[in-house]
N, C-alpha and C. Protein backbone atom coordinates (compact mmCIF):
# COMPACT_ATOMS: atom_id res chain seq x y z
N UNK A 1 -3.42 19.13 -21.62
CA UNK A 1 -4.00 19.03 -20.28
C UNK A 1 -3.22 19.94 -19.34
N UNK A 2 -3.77 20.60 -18.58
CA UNK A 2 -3.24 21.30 -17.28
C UNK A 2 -3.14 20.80 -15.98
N UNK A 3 -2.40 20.70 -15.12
CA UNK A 3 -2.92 20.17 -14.01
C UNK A 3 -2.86 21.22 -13.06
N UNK A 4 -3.51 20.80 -11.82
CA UNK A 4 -4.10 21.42 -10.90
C UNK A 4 -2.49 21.95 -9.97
N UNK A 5 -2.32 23.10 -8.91
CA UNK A 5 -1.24 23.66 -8.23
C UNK A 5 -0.57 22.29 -7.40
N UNK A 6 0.51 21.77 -7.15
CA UNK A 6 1.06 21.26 -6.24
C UNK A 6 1.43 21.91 -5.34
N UNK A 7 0.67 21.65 -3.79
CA UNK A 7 0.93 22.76 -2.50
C UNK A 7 1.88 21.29 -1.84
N UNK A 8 2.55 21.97 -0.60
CA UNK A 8 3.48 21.20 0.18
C UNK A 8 2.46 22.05 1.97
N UNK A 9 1.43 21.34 2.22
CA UNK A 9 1.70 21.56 3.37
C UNK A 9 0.70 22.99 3.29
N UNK A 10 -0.20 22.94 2.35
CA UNK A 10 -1.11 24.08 2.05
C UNK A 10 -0.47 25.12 1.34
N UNK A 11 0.89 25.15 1.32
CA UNK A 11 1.70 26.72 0.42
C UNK A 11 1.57 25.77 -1.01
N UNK A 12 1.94 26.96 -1.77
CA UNK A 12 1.90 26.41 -3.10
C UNK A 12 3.36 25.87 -3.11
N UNK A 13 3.82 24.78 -3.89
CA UNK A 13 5.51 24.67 -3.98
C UNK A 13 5.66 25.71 -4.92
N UNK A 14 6.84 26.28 -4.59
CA UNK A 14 7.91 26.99 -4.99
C UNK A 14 9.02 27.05 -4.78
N UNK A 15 9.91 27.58 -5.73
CA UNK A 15 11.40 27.74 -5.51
C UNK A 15 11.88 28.85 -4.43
N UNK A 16 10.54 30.23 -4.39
CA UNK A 16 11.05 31.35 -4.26
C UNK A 16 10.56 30.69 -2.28
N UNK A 17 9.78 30.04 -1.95
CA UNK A 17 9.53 29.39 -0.57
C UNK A 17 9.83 28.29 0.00
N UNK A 18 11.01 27.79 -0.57
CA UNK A 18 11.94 26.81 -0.61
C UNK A 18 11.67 25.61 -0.30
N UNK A 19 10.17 24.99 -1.24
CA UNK A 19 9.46 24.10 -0.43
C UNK A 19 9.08 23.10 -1.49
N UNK A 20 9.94 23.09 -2.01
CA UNK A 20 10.17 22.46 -3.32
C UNK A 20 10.70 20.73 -3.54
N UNK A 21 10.73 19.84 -4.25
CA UNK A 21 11.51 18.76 -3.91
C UNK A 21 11.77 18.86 -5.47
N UNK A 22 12.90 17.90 -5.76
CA UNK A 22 12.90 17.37 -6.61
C UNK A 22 12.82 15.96 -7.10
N UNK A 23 13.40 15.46 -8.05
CA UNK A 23 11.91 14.34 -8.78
C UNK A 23 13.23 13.14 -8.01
N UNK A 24 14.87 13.43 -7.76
CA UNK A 24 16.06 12.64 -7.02
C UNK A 24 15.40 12.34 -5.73
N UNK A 25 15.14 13.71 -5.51
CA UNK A 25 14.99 13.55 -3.59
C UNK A 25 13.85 13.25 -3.18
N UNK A 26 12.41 13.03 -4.59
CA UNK A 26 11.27 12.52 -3.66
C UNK A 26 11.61 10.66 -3.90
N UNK A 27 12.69 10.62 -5.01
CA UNK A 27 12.71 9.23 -5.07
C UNK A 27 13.60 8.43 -4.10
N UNK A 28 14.53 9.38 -3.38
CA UNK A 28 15.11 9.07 -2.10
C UNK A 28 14.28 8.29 -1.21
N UNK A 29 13.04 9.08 -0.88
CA UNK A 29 12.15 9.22 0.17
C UNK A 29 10.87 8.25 0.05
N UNK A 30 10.81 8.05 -1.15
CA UNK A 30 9.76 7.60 -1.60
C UNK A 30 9.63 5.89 -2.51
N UNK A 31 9.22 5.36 -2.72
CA UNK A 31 9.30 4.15 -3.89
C UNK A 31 8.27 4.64 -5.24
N UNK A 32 9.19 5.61 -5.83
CA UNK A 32 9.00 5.59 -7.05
C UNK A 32 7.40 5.20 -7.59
N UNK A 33 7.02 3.80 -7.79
CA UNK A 33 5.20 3.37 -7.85
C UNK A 33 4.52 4.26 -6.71
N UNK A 34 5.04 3.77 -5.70
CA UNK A 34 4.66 4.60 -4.41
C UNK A 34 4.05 6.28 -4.53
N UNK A 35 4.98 6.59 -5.27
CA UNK A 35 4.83 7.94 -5.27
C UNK A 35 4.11 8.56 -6.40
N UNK A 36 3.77 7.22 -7.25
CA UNK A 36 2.65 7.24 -8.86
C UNK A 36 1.47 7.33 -8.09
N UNK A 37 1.50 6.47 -6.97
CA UNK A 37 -0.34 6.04 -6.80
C UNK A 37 -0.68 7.68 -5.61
N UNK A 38 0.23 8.37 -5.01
CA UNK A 38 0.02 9.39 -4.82
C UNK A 38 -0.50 10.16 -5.58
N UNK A 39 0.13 10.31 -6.76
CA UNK A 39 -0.34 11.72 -7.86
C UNK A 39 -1.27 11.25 -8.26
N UNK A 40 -1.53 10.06 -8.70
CA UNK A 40 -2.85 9.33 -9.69
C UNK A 40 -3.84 9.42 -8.39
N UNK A 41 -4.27 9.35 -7.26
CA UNK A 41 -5.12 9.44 -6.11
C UNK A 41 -5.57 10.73 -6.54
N UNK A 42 -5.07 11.47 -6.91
CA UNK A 42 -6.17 12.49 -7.25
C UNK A 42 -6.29 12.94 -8.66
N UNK A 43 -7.84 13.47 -8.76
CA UNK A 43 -7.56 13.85 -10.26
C UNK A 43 -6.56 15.28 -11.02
N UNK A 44 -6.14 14.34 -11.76
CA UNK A 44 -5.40 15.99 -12.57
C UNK A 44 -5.43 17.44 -12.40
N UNK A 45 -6.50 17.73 -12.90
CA UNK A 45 -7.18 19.08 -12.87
C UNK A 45 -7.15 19.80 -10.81
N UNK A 46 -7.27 18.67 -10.62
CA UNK A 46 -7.28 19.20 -9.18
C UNK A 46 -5.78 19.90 -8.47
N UNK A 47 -6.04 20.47 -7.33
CA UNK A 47 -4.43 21.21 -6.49
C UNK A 47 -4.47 19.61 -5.94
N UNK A 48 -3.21 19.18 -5.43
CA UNK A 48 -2.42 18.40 -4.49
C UNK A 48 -2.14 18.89 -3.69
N UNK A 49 -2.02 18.39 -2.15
CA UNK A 49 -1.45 18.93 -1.01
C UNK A 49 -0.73 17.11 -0.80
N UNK A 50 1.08 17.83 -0.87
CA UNK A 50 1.63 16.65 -0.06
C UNK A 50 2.31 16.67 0.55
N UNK A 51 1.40 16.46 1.57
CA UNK A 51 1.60 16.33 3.40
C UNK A 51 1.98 15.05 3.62
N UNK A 52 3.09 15.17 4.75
CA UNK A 52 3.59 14.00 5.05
C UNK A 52 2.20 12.43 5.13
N UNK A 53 1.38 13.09 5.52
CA UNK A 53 0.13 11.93 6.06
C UNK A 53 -0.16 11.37 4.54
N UNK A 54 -0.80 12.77 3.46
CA UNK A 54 -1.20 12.18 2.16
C UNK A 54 0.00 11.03 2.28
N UNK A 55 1.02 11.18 2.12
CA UNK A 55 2.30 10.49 1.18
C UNK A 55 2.11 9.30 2.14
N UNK A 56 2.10 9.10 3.38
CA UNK A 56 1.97 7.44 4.15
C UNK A 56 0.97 7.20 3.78
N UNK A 57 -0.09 7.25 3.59
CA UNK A 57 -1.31 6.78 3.66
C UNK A 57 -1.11 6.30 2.14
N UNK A 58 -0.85 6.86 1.30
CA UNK A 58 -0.80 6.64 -0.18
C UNK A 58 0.36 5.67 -0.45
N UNK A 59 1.02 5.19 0.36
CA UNK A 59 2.03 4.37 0.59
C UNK A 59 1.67 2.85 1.16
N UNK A 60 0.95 3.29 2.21
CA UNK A 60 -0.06 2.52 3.09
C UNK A 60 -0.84 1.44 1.71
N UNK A 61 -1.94 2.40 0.50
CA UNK A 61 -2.29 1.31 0.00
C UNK A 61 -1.93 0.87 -1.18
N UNK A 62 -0.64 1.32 -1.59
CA UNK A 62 0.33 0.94 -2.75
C UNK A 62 1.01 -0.57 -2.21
N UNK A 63 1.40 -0.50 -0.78
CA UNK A 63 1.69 -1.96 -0.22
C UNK A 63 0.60 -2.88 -0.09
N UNK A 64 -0.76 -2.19 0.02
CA UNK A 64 -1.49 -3.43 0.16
C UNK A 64 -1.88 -3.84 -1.42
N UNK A 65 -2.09 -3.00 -2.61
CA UNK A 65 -2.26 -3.72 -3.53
C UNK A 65 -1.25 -4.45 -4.03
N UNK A 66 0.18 -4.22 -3.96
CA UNK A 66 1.35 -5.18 -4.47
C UNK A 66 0.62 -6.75 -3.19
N UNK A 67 0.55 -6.37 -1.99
CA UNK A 67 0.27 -7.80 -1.56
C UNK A 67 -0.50 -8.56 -1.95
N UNK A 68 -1.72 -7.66 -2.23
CA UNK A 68 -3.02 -8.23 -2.92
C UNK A 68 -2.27 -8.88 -4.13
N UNK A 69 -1.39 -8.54 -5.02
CA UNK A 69 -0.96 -8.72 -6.46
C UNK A 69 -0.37 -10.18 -6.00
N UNK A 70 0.57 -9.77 -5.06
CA UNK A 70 0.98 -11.10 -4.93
C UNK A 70 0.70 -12.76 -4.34
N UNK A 71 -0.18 -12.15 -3.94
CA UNK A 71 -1.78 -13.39 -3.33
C UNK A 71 -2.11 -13.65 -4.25
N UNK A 72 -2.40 -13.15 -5.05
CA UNK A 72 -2.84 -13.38 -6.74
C UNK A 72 -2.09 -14.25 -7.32
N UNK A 73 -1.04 -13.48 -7.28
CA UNK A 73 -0.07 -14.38 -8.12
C UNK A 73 0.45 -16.15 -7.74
N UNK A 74 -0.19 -16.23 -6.89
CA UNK A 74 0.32 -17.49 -6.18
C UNK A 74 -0.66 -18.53 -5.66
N UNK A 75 -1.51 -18.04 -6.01
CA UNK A 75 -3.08 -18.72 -6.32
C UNK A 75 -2.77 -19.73 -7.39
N UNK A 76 -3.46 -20.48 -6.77
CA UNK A 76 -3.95 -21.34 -7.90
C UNK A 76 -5.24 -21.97 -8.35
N UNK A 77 -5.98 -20.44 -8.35
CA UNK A 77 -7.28 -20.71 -8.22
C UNK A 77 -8.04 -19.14 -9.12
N UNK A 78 -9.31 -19.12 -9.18
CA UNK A 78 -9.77 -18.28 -9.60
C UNK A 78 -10.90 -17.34 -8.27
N UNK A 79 -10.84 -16.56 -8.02
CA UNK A 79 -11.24 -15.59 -6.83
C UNK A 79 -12.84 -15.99 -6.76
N UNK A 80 -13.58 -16.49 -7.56
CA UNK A 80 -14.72 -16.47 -7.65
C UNK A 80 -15.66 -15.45 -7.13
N UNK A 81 -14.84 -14.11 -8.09
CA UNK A 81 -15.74 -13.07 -7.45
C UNK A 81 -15.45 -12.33 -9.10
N UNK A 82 -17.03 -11.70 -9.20
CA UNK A 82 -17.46 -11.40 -10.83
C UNK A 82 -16.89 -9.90 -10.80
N UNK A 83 -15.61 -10.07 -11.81
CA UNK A 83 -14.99 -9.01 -11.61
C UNK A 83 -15.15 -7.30 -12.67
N UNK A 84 -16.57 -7.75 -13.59
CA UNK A 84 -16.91 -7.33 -14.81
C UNK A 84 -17.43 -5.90 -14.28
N UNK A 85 -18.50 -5.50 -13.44
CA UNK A 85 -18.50 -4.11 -12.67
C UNK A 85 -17.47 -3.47 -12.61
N UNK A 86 -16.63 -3.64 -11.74
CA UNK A 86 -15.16 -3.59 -11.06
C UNK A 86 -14.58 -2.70 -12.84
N UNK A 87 -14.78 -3.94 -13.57
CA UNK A 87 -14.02 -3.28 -14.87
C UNK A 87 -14.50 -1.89 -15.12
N UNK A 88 -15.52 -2.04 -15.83
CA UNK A 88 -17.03 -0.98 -16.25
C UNK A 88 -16.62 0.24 -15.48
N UNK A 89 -16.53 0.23 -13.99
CA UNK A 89 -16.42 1.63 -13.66
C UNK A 89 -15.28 1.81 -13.66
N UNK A 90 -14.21 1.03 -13.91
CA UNK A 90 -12.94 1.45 -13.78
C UNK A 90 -12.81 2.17 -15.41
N UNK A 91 -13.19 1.66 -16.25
CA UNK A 91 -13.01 2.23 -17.41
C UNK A 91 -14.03 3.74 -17.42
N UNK A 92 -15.35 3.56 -16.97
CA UNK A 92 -16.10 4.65 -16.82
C UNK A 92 -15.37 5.91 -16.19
N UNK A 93 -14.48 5.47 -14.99
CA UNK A 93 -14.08 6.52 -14.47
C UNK A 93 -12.55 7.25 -15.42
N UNK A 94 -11.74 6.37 -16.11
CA UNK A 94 -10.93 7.09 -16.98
C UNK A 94 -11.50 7.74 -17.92
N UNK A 95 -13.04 7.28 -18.48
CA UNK A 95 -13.41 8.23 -19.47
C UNK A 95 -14.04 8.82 -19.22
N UNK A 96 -14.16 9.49 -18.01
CA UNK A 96 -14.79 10.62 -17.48
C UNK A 96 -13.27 11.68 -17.18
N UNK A 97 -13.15 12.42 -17.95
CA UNK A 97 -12.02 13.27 -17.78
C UNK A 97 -10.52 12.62 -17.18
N UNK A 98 -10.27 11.29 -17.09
CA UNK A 98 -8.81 10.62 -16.77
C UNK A 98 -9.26 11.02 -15.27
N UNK A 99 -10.58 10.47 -14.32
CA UNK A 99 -10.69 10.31 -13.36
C UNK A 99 -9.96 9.26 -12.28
N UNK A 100 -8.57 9.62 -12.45
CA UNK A 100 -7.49 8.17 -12.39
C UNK A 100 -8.41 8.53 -10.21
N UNK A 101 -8.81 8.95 -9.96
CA UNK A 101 -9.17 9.65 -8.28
C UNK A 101 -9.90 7.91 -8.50
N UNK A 102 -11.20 7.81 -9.04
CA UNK A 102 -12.41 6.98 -8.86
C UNK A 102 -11.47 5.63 -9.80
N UNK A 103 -10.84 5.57 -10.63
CA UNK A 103 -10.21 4.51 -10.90
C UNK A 103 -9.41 3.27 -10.00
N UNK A 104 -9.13 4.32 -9.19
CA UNK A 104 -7.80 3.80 -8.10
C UNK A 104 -8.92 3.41 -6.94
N UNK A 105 -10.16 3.86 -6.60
CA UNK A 105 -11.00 3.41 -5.89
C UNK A 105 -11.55 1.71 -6.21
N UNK A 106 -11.67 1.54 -7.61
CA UNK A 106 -11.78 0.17 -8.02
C UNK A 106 -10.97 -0.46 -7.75
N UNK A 107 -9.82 -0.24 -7.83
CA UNK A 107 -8.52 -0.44 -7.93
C UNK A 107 -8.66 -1.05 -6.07
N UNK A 108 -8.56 0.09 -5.12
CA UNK A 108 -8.70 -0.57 -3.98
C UNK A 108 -9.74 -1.57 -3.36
N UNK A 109 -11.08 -1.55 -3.81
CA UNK A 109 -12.15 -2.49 -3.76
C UNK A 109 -11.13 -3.93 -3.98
N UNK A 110 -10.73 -3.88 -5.33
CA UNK A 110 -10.20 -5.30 -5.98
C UNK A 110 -9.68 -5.54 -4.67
N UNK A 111 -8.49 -5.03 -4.00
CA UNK A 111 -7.94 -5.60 -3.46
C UNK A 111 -8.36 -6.44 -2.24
N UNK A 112 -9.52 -5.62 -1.77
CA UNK A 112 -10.14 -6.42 -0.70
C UNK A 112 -10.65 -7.45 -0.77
N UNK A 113 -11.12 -8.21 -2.08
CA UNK A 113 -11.59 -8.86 -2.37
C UNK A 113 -10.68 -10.55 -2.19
N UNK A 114 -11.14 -11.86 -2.41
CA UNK A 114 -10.15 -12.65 -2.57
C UNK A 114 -9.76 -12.70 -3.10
N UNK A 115 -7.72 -13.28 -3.02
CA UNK A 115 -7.28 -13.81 -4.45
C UNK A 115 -7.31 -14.49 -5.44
N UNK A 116 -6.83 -14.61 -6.41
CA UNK A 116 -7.09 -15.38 -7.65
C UNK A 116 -6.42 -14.77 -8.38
N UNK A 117 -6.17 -16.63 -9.58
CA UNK A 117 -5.98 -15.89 -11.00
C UNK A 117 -6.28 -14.87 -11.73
N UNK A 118 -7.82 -14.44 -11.89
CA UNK A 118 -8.15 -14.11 -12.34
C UNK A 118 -7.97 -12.28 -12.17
N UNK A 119 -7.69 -12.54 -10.35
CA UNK A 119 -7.73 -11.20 -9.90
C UNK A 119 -6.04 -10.53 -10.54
N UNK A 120 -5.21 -11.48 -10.25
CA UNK A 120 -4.01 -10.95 -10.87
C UNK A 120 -3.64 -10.50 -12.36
N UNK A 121 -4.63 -10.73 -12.88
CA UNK A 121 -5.08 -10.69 -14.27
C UNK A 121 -5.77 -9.30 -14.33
N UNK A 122 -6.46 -8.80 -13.63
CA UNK A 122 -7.13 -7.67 -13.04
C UNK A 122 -6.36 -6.88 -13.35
N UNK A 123 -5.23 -6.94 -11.81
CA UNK A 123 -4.25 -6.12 -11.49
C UNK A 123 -3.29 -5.70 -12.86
N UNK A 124 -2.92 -6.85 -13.12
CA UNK A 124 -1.83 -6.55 -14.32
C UNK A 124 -2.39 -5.80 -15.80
N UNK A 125 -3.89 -5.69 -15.54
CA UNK A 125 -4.51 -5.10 -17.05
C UNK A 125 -5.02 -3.68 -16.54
N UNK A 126 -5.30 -3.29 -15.21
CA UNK A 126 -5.93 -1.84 -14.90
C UNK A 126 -4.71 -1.38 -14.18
N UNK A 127 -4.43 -1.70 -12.97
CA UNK A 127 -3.82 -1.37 -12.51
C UNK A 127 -2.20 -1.25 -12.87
N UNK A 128 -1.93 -2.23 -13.65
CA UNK A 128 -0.48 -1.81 -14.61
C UNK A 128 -0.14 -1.73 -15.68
N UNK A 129 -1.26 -2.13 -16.57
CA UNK A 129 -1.01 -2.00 -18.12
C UNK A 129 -1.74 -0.36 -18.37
N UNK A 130 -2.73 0.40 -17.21
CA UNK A 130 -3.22 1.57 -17.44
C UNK A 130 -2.48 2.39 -17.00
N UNK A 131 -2.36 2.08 -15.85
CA UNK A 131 -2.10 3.55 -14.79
C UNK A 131 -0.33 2.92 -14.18
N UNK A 132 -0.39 2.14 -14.76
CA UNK A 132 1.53 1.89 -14.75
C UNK A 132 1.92 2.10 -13.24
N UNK A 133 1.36 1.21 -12.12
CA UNK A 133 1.41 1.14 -10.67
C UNK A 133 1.75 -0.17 -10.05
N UNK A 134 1.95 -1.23 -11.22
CA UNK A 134 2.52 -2.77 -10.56
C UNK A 134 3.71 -2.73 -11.21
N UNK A 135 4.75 -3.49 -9.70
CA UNK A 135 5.91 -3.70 -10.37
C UNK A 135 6.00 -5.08 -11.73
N UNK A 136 6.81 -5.66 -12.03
CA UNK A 136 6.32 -7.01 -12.70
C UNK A 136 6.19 -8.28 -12.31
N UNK A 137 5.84 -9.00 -12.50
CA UNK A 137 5.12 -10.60 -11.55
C UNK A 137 6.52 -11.07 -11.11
N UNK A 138 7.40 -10.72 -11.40
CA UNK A 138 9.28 -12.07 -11.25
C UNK A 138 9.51 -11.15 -10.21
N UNK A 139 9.52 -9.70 -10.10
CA UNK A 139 9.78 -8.80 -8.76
C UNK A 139 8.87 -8.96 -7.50
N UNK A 140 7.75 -9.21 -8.55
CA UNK A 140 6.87 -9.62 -6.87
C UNK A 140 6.93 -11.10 -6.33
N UNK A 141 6.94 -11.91 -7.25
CA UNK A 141 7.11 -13.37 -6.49
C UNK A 141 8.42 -13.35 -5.60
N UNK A 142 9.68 -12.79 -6.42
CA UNK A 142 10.86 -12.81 -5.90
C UNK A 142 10.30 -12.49 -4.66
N UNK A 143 10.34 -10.89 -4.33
CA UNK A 143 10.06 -10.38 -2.97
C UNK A 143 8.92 -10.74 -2.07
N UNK A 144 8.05 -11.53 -2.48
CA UNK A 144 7.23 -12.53 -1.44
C UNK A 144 8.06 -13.58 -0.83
N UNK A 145 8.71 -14.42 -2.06
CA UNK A 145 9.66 -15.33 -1.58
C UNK A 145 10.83 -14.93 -0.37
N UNK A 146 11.17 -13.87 -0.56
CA UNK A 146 12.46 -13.12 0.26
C UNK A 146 11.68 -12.97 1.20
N UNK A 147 10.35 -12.35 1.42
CA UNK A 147 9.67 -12.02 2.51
C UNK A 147 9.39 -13.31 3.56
N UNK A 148 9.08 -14.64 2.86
CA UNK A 148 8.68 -15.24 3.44
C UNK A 148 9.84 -16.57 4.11
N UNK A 149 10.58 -16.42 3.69
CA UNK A 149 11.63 -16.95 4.06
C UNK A 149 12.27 -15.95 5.51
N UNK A 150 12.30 -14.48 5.38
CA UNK A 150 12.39 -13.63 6.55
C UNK A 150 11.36 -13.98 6.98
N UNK A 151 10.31 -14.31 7.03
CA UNK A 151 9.47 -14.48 8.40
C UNK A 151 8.93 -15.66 8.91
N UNK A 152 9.74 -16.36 8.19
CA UNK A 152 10.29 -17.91 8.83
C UNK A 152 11.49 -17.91 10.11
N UNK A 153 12.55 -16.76 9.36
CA UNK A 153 13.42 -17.12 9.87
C UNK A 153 13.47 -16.13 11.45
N UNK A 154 12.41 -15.33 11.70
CA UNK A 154 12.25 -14.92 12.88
C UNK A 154 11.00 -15.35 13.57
N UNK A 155 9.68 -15.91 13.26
CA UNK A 155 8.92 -16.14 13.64
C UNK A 155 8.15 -16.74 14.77
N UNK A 156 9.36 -17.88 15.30
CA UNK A 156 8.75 -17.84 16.42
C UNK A 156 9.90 -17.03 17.68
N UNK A 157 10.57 -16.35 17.51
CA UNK A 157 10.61 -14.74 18.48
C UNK A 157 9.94 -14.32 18.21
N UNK A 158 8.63 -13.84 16.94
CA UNK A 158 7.89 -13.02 16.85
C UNK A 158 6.90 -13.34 18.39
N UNK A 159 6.35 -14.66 17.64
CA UNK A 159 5.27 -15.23 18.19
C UNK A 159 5.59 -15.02 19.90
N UNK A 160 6.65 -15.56 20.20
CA UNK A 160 6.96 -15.65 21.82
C UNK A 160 6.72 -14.07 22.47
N UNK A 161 7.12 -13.27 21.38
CA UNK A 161 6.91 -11.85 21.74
C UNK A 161 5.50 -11.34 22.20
N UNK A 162 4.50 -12.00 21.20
CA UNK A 162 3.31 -11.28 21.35
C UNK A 162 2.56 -11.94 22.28
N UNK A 163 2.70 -13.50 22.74
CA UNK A 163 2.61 -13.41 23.78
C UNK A 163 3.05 -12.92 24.77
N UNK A 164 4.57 -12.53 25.15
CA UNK A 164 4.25 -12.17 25.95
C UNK A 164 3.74 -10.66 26.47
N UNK A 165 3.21 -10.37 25.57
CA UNK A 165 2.79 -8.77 25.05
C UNK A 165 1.63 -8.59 25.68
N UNK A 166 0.72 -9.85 25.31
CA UNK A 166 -0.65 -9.73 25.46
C UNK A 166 -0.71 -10.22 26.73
N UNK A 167 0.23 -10.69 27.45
CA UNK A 167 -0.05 -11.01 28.67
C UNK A 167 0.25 -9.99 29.53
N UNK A 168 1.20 -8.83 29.17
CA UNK A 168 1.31 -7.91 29.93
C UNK A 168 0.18 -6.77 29.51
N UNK A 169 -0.45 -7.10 28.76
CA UNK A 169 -1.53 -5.99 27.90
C UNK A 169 -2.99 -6.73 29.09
N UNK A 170 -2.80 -7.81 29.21
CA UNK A 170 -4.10 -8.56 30.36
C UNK A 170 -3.94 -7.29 31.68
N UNK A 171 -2.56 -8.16 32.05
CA UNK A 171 -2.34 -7.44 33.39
C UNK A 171 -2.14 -6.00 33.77
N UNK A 172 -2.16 -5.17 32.58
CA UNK A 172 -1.96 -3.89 32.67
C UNK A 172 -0.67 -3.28 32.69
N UNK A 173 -0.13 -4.24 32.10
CA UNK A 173 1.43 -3.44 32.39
C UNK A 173 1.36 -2.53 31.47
N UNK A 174 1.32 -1.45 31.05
CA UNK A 174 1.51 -1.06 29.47
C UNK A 174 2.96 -0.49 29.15
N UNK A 175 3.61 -0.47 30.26
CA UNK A 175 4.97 -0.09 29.75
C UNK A 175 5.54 -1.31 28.81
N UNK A 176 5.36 -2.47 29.72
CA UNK A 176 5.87 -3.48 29.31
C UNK A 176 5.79 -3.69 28.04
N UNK A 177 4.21 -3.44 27.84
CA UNK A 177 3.64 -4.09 26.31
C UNK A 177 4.29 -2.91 25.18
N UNK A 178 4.18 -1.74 26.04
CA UNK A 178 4.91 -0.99 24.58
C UNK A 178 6.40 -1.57 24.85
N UNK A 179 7.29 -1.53 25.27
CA UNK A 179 8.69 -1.91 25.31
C UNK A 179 8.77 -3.27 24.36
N UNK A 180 7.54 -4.42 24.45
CA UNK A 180 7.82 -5.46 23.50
C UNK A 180 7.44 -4.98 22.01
N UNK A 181 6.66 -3.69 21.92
CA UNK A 181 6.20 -3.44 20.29
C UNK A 181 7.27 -2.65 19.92
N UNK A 182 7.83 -2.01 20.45
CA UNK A 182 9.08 -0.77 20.40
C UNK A 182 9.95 -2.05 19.55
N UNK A 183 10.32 -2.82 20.85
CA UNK A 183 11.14 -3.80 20.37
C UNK A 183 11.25 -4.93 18.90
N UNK A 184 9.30 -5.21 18.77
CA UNK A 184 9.41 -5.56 17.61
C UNK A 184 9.26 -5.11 16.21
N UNK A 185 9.44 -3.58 16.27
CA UNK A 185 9.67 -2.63 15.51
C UNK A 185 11.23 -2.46 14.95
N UNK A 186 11.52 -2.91 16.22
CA UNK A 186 13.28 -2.30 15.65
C UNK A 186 13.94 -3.58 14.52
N UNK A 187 13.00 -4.35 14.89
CA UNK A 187 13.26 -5.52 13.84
C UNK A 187 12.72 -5.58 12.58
N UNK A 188 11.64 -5.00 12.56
CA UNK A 188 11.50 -4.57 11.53
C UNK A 188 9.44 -5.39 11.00
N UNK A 189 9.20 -5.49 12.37
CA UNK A 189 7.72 -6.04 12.60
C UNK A 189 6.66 -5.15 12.68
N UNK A 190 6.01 -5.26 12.55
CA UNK A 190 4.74 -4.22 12.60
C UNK A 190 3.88 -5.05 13.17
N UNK A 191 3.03 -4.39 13.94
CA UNK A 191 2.15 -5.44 15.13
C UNK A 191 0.42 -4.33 14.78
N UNK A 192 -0.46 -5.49 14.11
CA UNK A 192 -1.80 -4.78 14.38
C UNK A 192 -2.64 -5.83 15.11
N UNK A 193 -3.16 -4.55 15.96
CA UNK A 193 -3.97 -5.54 16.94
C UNK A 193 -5.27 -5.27 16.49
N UNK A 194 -6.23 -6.88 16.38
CA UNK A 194 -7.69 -6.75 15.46
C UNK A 194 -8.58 -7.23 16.96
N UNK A 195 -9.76 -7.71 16.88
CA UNK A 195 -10.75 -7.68 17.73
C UNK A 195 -10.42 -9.36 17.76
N UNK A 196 -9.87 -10.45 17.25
CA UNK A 196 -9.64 -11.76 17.09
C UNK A 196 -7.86 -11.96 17.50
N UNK A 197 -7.11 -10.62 18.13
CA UNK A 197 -5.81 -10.51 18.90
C UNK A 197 -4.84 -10.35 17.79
N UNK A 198 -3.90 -10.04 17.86
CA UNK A 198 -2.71 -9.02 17.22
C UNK A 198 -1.89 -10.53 15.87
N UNK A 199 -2.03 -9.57 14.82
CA UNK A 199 -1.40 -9.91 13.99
C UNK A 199 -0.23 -9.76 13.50
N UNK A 200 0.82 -9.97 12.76
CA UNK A 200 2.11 -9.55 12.36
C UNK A 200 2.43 -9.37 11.15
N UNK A 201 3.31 -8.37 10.63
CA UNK A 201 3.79 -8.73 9.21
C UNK A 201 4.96 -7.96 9.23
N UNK A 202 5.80 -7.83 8.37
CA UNK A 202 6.98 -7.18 7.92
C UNK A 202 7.12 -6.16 7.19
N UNK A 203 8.02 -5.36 7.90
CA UNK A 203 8.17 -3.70 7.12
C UNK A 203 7.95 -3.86 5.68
């Protein structure tokens, strides 16, 4: 198999345009899976361009399927959603030339979907027994557990925060309101605001 040019930023990488990384310093920068579901996002045969945006964004939904994984994993239930399509094209699309591009599209569908047994069962047979992109179930429970114990143990400063966020977001303050998201950034919060008012979760 050949694969397609790796560009940085539209140039081609090269040594001789010093735009090069290596496999240490993208793992510096990067989480390793993280940086699988990048290359597997597109197909083989194709050029890559990785631009800072590709690499967040491709980061962006490497965290949401480990969450999805781990909703899964902690279910105790079955998703009651017929996951046999889902399969079909996921396999259709590897045997269409190792279309890992349209694979990883199933791959993100699943996740939207609810959790379940069954779905973690999913995850752990396409998404990591194929394309080798889940960490293993004891790393992810662990780090849910760690997670959720951190957002116990700040939560209601979170909460007090976003009120008073949204109350300066009423009145128009907007300095204010960015100074409280600034602030709950440095902690390590991420604040999305939906049409049903601002949600929270952890770096």
């Amino acid at each position: 198999m050949h694969n397609g040019f790796v560009n940085v930023d539209g140039e081609k990488m090269s040594k001789s345009l010093g735009n090069f990384w290596t496999v240490r310093e993208a793992f510096e920068n990067h989480a390793p899976l993280a940086l699988r579901y990048a290359l597997l996002s597109v197909p083989y045969r194709n050029p890559i361009d990785l631009t800072p945006e590709f690499l967040q964004d491709a980061v962006i939904h490497y965290e949401r399927l480990v969450e999805a994984y781990s909703a899964s994993l902690s279910s105790d239930s079955d998703s009651g959603v017929d996951l046999s399509d889902y399969s079909q094209r996921f396999t259709d699309a590897m045997n269409d030339d190792f279309n890992t591009r349209a694979a990883i599209i199933e791959i993100q569908a699943i996740v939207s979907q609810n959790p379940g047994r069954d779905v973690a069962s999913w995850f752990e047979k396409y998404a990591g027994d194929v394309l080798g992109l889940l960490p293993s179930s004891a790393e992810v429970l662990a780090g849910r557990a760690e997670a959720e114990s951190a957002r116990a143990d700040i939560a209601d400063r979170v909460e007090f925060l976003l009120k008073e966020r949204e109350t300066a977001r009423q009145t128009k303050n907007w300095d204010r309101a960015d100074e409280i998201r600034d602030e709950l950034n440095s902690i390590g919060v991420i604040v999305e605001d939906g049409p049903d008012g601002p949600t929270w979760r952890l770096a």
